[in-house]
N, C-alpha and C. Protein backbone atom coordinates (compact mmCIF):
# COMPACT_ATOMS: atom_id res chain seq x y z
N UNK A 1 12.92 26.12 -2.77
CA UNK A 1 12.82 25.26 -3.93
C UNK A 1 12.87 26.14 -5.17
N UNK A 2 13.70 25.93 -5.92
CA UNK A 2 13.73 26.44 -7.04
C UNK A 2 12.61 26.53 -8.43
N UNK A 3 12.73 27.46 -9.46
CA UNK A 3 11.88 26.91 -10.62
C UNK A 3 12.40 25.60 -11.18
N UNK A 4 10.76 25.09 -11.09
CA UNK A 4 10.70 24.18 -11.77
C UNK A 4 11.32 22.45 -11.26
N UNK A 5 11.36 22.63 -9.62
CA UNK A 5 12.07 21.84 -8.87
C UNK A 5 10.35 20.86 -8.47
N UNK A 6 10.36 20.03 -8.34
CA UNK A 6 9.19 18.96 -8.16
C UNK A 6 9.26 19.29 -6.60
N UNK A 7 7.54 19.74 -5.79
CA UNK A 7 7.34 19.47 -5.05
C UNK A 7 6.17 18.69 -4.25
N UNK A 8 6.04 17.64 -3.44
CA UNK A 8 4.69 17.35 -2.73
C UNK A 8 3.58 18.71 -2.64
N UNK A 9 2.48 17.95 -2.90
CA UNK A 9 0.99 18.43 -2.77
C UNK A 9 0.39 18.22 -1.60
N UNK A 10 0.65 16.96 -1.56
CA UNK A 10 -0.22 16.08 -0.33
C UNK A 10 0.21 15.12 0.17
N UNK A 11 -0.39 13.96 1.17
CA UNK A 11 0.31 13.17 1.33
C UNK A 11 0.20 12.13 -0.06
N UNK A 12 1.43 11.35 -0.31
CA UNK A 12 1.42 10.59 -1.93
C UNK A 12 1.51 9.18 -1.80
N UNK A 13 2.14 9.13 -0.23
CA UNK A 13 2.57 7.39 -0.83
C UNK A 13 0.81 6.27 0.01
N UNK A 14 0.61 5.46 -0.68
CA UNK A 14 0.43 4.32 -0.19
C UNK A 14 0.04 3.17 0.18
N UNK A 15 -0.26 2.65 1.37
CA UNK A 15 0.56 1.58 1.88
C UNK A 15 -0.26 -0.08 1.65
N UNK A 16 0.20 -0.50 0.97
CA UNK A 16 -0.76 -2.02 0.52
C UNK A 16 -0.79 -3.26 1.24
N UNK A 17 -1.59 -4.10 1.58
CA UNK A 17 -1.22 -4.60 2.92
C UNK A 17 -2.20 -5.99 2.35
N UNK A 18 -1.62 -7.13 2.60
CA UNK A 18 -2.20 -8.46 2.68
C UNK A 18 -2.13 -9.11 4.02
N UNK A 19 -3.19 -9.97 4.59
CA UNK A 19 -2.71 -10.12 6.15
C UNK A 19 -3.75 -12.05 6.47
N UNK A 20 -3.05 -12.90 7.09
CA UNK A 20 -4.14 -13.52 7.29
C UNK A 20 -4.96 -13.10 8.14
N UNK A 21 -6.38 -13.73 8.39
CA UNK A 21 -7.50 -13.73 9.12
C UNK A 21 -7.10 -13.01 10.27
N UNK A 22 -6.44 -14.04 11.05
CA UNK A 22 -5.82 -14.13 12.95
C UNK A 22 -4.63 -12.48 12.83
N UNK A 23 -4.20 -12.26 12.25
CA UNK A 23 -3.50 -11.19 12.43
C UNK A 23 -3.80 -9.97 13.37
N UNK A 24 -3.25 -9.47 14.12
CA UNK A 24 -3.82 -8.48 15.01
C UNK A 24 -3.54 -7.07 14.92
N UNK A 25 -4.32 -6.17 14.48
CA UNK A 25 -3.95 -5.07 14.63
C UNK A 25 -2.77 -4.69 14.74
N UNK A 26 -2.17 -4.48 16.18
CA UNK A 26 -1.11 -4.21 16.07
C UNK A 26 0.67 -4.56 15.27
N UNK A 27 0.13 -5.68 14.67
CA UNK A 27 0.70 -6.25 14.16
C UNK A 27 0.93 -5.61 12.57
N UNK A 28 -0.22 -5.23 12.24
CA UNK A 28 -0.14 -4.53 10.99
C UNK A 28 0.14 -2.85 11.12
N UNK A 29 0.10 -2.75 12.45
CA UNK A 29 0.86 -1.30 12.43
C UNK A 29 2.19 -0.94 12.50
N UNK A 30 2.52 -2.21 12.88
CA UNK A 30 4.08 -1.87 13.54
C UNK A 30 4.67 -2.36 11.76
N UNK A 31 4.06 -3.01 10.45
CA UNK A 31 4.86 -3.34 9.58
C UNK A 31 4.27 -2.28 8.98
N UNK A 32 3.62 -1.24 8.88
CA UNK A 32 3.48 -0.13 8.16
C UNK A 32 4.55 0.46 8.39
N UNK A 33 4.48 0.68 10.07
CA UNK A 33 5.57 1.84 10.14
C UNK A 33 7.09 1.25 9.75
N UNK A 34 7.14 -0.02 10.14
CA UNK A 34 8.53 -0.50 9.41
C UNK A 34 9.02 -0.19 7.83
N UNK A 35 7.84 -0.79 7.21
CA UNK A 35 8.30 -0.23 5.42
C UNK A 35 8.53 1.56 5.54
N UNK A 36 7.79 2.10 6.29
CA UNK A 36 7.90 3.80 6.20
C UNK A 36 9.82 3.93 6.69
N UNK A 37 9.92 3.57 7.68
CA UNK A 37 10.98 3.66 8.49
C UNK A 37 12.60 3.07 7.24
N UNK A 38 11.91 1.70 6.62
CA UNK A 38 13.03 1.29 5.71
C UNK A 38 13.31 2.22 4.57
N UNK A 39 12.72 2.68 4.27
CA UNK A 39 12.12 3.45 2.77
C UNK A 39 12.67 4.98 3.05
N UNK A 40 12.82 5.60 4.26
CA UNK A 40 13.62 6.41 4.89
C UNK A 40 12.39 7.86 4.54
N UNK A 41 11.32 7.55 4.65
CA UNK A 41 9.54 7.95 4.26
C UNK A 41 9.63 8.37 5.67
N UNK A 42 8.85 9.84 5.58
CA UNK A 42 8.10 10.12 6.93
C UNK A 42 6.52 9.34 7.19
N UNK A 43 6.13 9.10 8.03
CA UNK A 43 4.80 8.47 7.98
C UNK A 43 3.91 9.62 7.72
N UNK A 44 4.12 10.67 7.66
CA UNK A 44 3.35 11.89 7.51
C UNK A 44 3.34 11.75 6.00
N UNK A 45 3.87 11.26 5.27
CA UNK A 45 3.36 10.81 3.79
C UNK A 45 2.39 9.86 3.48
N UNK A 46 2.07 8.98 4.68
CA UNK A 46 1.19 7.97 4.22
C UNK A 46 -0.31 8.93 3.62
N UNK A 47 -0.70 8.57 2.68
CA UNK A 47 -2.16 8.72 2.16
C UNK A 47 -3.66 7.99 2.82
N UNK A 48 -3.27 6.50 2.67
CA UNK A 48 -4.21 5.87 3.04
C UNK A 48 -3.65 3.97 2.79
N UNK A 49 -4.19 3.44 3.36
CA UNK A 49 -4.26 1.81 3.50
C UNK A 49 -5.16 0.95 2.67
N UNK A 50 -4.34 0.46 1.95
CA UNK A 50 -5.24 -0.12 0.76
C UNK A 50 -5.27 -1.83 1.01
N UNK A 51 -6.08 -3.06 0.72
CA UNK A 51 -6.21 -4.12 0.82
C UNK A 51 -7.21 -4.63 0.12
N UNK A 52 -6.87 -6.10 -0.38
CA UNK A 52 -8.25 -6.56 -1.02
C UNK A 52 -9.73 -6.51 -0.69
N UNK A 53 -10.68 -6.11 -1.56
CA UNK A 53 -11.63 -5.58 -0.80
C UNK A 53 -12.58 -6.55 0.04
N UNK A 54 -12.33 -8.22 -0.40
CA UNK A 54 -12.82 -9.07 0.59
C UNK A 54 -12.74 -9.20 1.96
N UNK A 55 -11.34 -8.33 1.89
CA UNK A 55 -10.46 -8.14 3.42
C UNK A 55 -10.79 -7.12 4.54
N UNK A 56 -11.42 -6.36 3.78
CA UNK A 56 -11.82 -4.79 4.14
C UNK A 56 -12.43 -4.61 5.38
N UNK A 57 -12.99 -5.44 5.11
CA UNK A 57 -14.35 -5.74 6.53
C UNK A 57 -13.48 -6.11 8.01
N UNK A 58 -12.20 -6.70 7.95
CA UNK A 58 -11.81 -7.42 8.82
C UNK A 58 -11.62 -6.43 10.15
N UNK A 59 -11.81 -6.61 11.31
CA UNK A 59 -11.38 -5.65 12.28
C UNK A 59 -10.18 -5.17 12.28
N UNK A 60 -9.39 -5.86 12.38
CA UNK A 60 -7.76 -5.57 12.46
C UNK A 60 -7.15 -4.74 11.45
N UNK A 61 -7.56 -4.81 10.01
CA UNK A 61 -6.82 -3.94 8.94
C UNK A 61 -7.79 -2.74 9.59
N UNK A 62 -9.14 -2.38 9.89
CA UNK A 62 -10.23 -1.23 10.28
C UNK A 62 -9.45 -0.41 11.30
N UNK A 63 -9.06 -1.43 12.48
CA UNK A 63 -8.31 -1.11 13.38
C UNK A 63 -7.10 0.21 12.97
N UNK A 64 -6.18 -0.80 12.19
CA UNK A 64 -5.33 -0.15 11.95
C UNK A 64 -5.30 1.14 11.30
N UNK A 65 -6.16 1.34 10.39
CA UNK A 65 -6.67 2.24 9.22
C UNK A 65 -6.72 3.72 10.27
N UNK A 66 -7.74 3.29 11.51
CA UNK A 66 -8.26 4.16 12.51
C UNK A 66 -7.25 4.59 13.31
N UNK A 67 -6.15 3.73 13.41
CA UNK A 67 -5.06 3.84 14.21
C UNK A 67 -4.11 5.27 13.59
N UNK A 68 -3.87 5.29 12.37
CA UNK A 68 -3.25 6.33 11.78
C UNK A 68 -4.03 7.16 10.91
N UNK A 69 -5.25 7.64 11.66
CA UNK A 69 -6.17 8.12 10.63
C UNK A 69 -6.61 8.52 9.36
N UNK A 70 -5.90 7.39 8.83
CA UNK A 70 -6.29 7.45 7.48
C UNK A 70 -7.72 6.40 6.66
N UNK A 71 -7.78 6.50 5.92
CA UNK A 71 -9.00 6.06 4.97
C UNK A 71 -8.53 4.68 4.47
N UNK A 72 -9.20 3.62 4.86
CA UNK A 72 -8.86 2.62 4.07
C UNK A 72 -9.37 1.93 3.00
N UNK A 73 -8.84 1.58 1.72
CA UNK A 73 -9.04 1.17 0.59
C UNK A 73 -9.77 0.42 0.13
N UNK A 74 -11.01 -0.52 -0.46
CA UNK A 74 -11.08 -1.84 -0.41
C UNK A 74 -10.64 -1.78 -2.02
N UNK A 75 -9.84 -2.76 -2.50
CA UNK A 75 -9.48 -3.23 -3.52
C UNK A 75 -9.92 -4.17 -4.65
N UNK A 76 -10.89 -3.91 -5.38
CA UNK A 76 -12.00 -5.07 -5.93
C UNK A 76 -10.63 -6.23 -6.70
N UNK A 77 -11.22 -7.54 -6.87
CA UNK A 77 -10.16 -8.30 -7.59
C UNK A 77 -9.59 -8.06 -8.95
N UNK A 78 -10.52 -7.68 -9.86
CA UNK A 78 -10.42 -6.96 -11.15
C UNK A 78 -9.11 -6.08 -11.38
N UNK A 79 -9.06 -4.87 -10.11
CA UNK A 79 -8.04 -3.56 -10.02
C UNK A 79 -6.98 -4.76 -9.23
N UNK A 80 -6.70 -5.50 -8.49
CA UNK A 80 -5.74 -5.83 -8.22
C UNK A 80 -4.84 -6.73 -9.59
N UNK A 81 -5.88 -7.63 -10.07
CA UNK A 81 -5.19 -8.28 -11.44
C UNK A 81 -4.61 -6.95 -12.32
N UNK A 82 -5.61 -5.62 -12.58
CA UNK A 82 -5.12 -4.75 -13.46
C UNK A 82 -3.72 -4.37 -12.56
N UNK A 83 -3.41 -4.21 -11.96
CA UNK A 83 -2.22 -3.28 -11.12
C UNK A 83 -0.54 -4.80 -11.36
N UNK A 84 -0.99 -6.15 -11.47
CA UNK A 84 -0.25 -7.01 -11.21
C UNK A 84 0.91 -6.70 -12.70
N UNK A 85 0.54 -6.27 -13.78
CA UNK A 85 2.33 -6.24 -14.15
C UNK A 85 3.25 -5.43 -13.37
N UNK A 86 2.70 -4.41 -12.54
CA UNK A 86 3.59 -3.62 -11.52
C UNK A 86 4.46 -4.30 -10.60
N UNK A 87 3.75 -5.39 -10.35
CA UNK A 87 3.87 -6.24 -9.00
C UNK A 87 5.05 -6.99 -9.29
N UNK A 88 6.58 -6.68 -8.51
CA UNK A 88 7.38 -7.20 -8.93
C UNK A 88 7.94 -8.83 -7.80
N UNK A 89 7.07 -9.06 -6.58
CA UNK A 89 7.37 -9.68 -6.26
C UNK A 89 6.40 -11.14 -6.20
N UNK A 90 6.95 -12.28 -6.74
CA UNK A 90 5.66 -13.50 -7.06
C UNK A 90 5.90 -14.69 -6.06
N UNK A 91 4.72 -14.60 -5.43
CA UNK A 91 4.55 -15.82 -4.59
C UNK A 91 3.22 -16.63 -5.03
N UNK A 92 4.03 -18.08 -4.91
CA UNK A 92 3.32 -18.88 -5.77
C UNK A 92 1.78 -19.24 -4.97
N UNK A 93 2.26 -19.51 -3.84
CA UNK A 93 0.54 -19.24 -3.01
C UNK A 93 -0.48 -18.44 -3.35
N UNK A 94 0.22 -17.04 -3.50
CA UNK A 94 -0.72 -15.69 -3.44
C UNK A 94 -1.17 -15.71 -5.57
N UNK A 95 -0.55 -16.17 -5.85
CA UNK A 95 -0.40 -16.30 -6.98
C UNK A 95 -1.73 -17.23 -7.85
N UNK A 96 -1.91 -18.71 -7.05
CA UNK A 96 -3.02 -19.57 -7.23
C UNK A 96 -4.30 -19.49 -6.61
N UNK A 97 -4.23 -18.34 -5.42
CA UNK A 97 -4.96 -18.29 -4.46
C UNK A 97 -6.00 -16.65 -4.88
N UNK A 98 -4.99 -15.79 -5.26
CA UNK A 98 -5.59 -14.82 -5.92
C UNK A 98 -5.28 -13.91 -7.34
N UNK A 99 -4.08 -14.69 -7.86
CA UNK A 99 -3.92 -14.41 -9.67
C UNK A 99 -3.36 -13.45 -9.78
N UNK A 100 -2.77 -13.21 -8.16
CA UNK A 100 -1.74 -12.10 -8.37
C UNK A 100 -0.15 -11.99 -8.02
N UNK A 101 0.45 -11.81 -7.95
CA UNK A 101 1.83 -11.99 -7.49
C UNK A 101 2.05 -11.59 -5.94
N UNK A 102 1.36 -10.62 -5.94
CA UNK A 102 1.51 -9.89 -4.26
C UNK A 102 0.02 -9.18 -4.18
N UNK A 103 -0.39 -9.39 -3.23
CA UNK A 103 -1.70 -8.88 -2.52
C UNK A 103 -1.07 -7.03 -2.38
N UNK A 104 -0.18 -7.26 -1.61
CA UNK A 104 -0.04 -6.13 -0.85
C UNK A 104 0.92 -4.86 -2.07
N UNK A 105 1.74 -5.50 -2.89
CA UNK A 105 1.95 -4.51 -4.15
C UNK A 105 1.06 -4.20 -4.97
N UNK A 106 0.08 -5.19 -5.04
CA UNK A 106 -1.24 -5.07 -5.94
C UNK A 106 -2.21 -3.85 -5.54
N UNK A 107 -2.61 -4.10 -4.28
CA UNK A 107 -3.64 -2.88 -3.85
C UNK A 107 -2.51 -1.76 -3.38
N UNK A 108 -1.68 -1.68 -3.15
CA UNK A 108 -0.74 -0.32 -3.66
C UNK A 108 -1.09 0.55 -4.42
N UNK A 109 -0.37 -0.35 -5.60
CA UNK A 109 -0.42 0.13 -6.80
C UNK A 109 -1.75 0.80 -7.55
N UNK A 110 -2.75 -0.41 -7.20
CA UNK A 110 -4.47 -0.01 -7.31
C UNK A 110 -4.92 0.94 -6.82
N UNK A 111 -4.58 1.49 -5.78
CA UNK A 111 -5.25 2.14 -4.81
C UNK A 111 -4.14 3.59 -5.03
N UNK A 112 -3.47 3.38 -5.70
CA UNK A 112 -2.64 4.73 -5.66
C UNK A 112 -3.05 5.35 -7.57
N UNK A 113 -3.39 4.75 -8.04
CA UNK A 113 -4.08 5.60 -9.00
C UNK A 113 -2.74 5.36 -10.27
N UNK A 114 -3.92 5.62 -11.44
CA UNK A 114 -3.13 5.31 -12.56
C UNK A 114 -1.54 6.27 -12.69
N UNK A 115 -0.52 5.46 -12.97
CA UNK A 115 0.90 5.87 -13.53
C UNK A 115 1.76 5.75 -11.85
N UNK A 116 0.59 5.30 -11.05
CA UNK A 116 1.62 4.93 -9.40
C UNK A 116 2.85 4.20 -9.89
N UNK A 117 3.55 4.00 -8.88
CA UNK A 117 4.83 3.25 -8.59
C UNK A 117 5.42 2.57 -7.41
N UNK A 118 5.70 1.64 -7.39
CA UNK A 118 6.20 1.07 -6.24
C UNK A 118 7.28 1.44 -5.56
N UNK A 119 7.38 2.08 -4.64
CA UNK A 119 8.17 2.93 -3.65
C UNK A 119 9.02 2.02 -2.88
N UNK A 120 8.57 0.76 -2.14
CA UNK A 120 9.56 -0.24 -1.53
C UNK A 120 8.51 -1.55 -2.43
N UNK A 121 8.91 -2.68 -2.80
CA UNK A 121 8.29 -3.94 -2.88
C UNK A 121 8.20 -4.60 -1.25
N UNK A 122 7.08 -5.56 -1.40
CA UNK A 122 6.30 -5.89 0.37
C UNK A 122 7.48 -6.41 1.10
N UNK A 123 7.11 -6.03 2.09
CA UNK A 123 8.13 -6.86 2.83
C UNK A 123 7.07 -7.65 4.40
N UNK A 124 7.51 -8.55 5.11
CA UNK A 124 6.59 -8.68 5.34
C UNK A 124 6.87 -9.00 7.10
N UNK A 125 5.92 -9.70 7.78
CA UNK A 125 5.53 -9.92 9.11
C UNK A 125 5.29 -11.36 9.70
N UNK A 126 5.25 -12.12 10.45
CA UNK A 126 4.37 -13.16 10.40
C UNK A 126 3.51 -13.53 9.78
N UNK A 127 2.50 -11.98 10.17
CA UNK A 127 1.03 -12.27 9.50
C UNK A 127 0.82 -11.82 8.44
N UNK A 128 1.28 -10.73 7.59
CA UNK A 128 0.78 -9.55 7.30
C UNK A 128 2.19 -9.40 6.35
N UNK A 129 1.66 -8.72 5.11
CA UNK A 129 2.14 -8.27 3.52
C UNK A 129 2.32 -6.65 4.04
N UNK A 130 3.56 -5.50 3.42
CA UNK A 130 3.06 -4.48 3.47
C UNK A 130 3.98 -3.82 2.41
N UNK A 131 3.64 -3.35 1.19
CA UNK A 131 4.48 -2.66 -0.23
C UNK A 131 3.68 -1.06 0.14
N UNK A 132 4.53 0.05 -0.41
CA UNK A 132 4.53 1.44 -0.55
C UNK A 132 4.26 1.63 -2.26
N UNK A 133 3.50 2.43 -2.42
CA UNK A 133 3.04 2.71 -3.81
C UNK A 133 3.20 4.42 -3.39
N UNK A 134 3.58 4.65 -4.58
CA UNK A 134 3.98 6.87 -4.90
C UNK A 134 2.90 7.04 -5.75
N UNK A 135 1.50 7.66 -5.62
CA UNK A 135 0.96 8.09 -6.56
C UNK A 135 1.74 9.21 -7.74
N UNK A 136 1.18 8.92 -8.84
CA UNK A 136 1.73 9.82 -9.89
C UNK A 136 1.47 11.37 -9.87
N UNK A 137 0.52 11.29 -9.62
CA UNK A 137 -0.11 12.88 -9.56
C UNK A 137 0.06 13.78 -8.05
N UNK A 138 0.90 13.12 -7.27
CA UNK A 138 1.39 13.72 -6.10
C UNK A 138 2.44 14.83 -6.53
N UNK A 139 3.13 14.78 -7.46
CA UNK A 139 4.41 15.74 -7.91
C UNK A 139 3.80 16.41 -9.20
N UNK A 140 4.13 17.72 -8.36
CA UNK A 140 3.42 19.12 -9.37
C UNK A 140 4.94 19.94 -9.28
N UNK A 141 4.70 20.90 -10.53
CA UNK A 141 6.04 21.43 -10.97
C UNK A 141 5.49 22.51 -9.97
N UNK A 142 6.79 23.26 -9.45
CA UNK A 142 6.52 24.56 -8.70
C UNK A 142 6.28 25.77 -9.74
N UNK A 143 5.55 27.01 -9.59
CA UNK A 143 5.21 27.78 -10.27
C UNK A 143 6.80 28.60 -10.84
């Protein structure tokens, strides 16, 4: 890498996830690794699993979290409304139901820290929401 060529620190991206209740574990793993896989992302970039923090508790997102050992997020409602001008995709359900456009771009974006970016917008599953957020502060200039 050359001077002055941008390289990773750590892992940077991630992964925001809305899901109903009944959703199963595996179910939310296999659409992680799908957005990683579309996005043309190693999963060795994922950071951590972010979701509303009402959701947090649920076995299945815990599950999953444990499944790719990473740390999972809880997302208070406040940081998801703050993160929603990011949020480029609006569903009118998710919209009346929680004042945001997307659950799963929302705690992305939230959970990836101020000046993030949306890496893929959600795409989704039966059950289950899943958007990629790039933290900002992942790209440091090389010496």
């Amino acid at each position: 890498m050359g001077l002055g060529q941008a390289m990773s620190t750590a892992p940077d991206i991630v992964a925001g996830l809305g899901f109903r209740h009944a959703t199963p574990a595996a179910e939310i793993v296999a659409l992680v690794e799908r957005a990683f896989r579309e996005a043309a992302l190693p999963l060795a970039r994922l950071r951590h699993l972010a979701t509303a923090a009402d959701r947090a508790g649920e076995p299945a997102i815990r599950a999953a979290a444990a499944q790719f050992g990473r740390a999972l997020v809880p997302v208070p409602p406040e940081a998801l409304e703050a993160a929603d001008e990011g949020v480029v995709t609006r569903s009118a359900r998710i919209v009346a139901a929680r004042g945001v456009g997307s659950v799963a771009e929302a705690a992305a974006l939230a959970a990836a820290g101020p000046g993030a970016t949306l890496r893929t917008p959600r795409i989704a599953s039966a059950g289950a929401t899943c958007a990629l957020a790039l933290r900002a502060q992942s790209v440091t200039q090389a010496p």
